[in-house]
N, C-alpha and C. Protein backbone atom coordinates (compact mmCIF):
# COMPACT_ATOMS: atom_id res chain seq x y z
N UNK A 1 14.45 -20.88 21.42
CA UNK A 1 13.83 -19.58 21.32
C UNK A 1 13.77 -19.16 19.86
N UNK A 2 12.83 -19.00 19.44
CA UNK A 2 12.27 -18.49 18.24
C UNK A 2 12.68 -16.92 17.89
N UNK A 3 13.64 -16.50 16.85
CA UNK A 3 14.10 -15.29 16.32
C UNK A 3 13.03 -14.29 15.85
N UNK A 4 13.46 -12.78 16.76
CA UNK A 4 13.05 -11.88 16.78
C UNK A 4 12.78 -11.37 15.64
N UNK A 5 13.82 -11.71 14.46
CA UNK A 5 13.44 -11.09 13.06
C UNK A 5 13.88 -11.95 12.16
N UNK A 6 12.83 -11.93 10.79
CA UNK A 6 13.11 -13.29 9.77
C UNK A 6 13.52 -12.50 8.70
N UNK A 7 14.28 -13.28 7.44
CA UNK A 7 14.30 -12.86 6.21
C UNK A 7 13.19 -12.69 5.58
N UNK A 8 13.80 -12.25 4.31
CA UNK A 8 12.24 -12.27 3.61
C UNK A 8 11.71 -13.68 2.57
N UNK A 9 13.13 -14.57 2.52
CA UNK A 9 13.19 -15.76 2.59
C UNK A 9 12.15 -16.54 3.58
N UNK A 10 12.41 -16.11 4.85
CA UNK A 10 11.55 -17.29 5.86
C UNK A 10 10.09 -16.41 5.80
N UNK A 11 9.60 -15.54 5.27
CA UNK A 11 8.67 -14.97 5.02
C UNK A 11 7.48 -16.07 3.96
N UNK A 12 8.16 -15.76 2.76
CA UNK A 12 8.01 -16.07 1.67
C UNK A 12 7.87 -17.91 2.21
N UNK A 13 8.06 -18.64 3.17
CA UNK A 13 8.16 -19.79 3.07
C UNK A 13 7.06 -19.99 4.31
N UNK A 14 6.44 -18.66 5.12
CA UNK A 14 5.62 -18.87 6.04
C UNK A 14 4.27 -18.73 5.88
N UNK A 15 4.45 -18.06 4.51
CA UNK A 15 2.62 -17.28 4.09
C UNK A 15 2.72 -18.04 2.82
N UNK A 16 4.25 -19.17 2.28
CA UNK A 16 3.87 -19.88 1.05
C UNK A 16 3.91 -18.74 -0.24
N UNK A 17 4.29 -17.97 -0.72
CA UNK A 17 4.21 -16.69 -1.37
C UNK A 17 6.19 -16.73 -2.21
N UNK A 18 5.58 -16.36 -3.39
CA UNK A 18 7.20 -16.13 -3.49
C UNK A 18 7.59 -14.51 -3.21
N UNK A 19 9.52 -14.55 -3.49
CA UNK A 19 9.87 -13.66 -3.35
C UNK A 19 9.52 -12.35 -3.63
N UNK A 20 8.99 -11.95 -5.05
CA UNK A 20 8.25 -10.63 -5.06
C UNK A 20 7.26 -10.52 -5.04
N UNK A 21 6.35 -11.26 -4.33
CA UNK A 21 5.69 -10.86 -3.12
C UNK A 21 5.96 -10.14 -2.12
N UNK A 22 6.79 -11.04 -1.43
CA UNK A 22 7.02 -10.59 0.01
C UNK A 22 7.78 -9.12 -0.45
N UNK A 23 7.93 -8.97 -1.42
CA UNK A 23 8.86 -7.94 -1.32
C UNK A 23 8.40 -6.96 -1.47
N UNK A 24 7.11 -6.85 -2.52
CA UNK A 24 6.16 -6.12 -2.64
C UNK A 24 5.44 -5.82 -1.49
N UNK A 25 5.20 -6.47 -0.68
CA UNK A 25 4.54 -6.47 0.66
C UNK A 25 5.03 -5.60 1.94
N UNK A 26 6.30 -5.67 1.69
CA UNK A 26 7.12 -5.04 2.58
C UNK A 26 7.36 -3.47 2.07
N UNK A 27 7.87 -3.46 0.41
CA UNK A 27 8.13 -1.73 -0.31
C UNK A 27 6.72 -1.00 0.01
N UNK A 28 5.26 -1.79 0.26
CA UNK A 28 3.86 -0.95 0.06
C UNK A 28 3.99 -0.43 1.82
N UNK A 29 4.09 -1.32 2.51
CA UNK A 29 3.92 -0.95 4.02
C UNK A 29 3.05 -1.91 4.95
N UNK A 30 2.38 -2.49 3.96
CA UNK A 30 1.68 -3.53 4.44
C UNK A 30 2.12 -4.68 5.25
N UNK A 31 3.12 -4.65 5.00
CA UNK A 31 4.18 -5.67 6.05
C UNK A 31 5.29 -4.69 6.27
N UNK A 32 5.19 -4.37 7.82
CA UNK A 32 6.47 -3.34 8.61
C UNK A 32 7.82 -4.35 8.40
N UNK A 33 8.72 -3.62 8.11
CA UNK A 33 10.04 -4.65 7.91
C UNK A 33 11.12 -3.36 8.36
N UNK A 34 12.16 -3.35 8.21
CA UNK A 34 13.33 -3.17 8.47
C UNK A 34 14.85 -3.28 7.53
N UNK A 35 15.16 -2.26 6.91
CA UNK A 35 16.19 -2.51 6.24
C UNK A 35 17.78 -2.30 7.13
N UNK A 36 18.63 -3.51 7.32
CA UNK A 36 19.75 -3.39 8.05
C UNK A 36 21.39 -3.45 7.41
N UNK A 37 21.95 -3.22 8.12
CA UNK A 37 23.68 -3.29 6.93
C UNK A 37 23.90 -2.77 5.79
N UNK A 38 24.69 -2.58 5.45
CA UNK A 38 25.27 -2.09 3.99
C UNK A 38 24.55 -2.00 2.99
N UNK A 39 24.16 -3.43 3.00
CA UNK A 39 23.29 -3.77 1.78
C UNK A 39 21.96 -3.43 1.58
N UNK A 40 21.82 -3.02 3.12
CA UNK A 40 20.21 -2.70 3.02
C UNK A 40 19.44 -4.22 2.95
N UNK A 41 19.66 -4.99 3.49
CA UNK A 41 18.24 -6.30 3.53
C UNK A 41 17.58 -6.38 4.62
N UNK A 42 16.34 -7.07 3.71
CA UNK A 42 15.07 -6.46 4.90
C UNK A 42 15.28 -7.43 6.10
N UNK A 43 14.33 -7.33 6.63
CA UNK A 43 14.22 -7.69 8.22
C UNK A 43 12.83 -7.75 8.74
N UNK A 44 12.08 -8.52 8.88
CA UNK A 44 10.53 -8.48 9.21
C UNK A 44 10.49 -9.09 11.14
N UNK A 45 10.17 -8.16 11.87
CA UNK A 45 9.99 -8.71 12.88
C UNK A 45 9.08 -9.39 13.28
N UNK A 46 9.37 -10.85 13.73
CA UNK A 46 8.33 -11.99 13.82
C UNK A 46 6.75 -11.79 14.62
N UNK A 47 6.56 -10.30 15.28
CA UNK A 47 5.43 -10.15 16.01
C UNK A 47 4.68 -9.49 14.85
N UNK A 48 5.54 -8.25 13.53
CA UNK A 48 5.30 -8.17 13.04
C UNK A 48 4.57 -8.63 11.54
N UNK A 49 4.75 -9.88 11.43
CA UNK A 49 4.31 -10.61 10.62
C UNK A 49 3.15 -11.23 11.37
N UNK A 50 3.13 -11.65 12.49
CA UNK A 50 1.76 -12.28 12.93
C UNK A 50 0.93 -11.40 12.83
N UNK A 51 1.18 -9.98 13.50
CA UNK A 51 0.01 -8.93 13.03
C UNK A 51 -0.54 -8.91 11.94
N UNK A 52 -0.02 -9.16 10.55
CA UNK A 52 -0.24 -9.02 9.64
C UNK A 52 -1.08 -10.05 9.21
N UNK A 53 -0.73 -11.37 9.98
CA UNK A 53 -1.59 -12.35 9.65
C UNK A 53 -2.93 -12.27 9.79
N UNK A 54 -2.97 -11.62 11.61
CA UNK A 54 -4.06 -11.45 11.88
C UNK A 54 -5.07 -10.02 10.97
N UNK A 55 -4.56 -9.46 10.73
CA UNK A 55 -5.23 -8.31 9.88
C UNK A 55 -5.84 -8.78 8.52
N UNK A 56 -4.87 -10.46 7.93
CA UNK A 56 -5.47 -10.71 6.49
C UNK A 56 -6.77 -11.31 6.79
N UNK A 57 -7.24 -11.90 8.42
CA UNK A 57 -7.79 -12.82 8.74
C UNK A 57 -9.00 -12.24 9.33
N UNK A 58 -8.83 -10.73 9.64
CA UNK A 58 -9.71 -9.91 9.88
C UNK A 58 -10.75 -9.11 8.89
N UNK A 59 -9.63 -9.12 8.00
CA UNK A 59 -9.87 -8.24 6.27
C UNK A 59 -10.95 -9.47 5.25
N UNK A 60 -10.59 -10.82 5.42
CA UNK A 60 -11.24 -11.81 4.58
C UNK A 60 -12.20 -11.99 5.79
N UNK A 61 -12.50 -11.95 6.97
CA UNK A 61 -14.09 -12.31 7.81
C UNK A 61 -14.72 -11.13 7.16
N UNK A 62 -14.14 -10.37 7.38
CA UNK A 62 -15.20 -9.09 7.01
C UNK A 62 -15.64 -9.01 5.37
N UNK A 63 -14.72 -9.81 4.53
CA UNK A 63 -15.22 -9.97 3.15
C UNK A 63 -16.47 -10.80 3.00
N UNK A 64 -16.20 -11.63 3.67
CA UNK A 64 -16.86 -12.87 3.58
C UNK A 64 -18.48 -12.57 4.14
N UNK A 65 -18.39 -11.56 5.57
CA UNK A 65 -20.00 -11.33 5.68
C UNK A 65 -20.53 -10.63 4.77
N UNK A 66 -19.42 -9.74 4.32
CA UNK A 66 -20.34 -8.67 3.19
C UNK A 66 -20.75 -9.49 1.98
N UNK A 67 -20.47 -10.11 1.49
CA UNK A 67 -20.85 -10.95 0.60
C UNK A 67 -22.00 -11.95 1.00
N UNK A 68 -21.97 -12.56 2.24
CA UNK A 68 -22.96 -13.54 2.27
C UNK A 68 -24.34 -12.29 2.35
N UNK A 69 -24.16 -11.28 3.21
CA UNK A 69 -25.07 -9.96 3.35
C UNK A 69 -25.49 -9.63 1.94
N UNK A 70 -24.63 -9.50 1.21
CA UNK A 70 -25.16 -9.16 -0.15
C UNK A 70 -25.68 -10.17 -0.94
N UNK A 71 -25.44 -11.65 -0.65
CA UNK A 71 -26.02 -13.07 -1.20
C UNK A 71 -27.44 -12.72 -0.68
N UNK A 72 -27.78 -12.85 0.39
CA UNK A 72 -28.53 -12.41 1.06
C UNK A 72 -29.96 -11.41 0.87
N UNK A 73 -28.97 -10.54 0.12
CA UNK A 73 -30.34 -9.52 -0.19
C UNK A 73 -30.83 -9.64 -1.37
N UNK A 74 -30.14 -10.22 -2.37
CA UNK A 74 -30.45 -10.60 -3.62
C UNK A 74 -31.99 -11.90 -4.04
C-alpha cells in the first residue's frame, strides 16, 4: 500500500525538481502540503500531488492550443 503522505524529498524525486522548488511550491499554495511535529516539516498528501499533476497538464494543453491558435492566425 502506497503512503498517504510524502516528504518533500519524495516530491522533489517524483516531478524530478530540486529541493527549493518543491519548497517554493508548497510556501506559494500551489502544492497543498501540511506542516506536522515540532519542527514543522512538510507533508504533501499523495492525492494531493497528483492533482497538481493533473492541473500542470491541464495548464500546458491549454498553452499549447493558444499558441498553435495564435501560430495560426499569423
Amino acid at each position: 500500500m502506497a503512503p498517504r503522505f510524502l516528504t518533500l524529498a519524495d516530491v522533489t524525486e517524483i516531478l524530478n525538481i530540486s529541493a527549493p522548488q518543491a519548497y517554493a511550491l508548497v510556501r506559494s499554495g500551489e502544492l497543498p502540503a501540511i506542516q506536522i511535529g515540532g519542527r514543522g516539516v512538510w507533508r504533501v498528501e499523495a492525492t494531493e500531488l497528483e492533482g497538481y499533476i493533473q492541473r500542470m497538464y491541464e495548464q500546458t494543453r491549454a498553452r499549447n492550443a493558444a499558441e498553435a491558435a495564435a501560430d495560426s492566425a499569423s
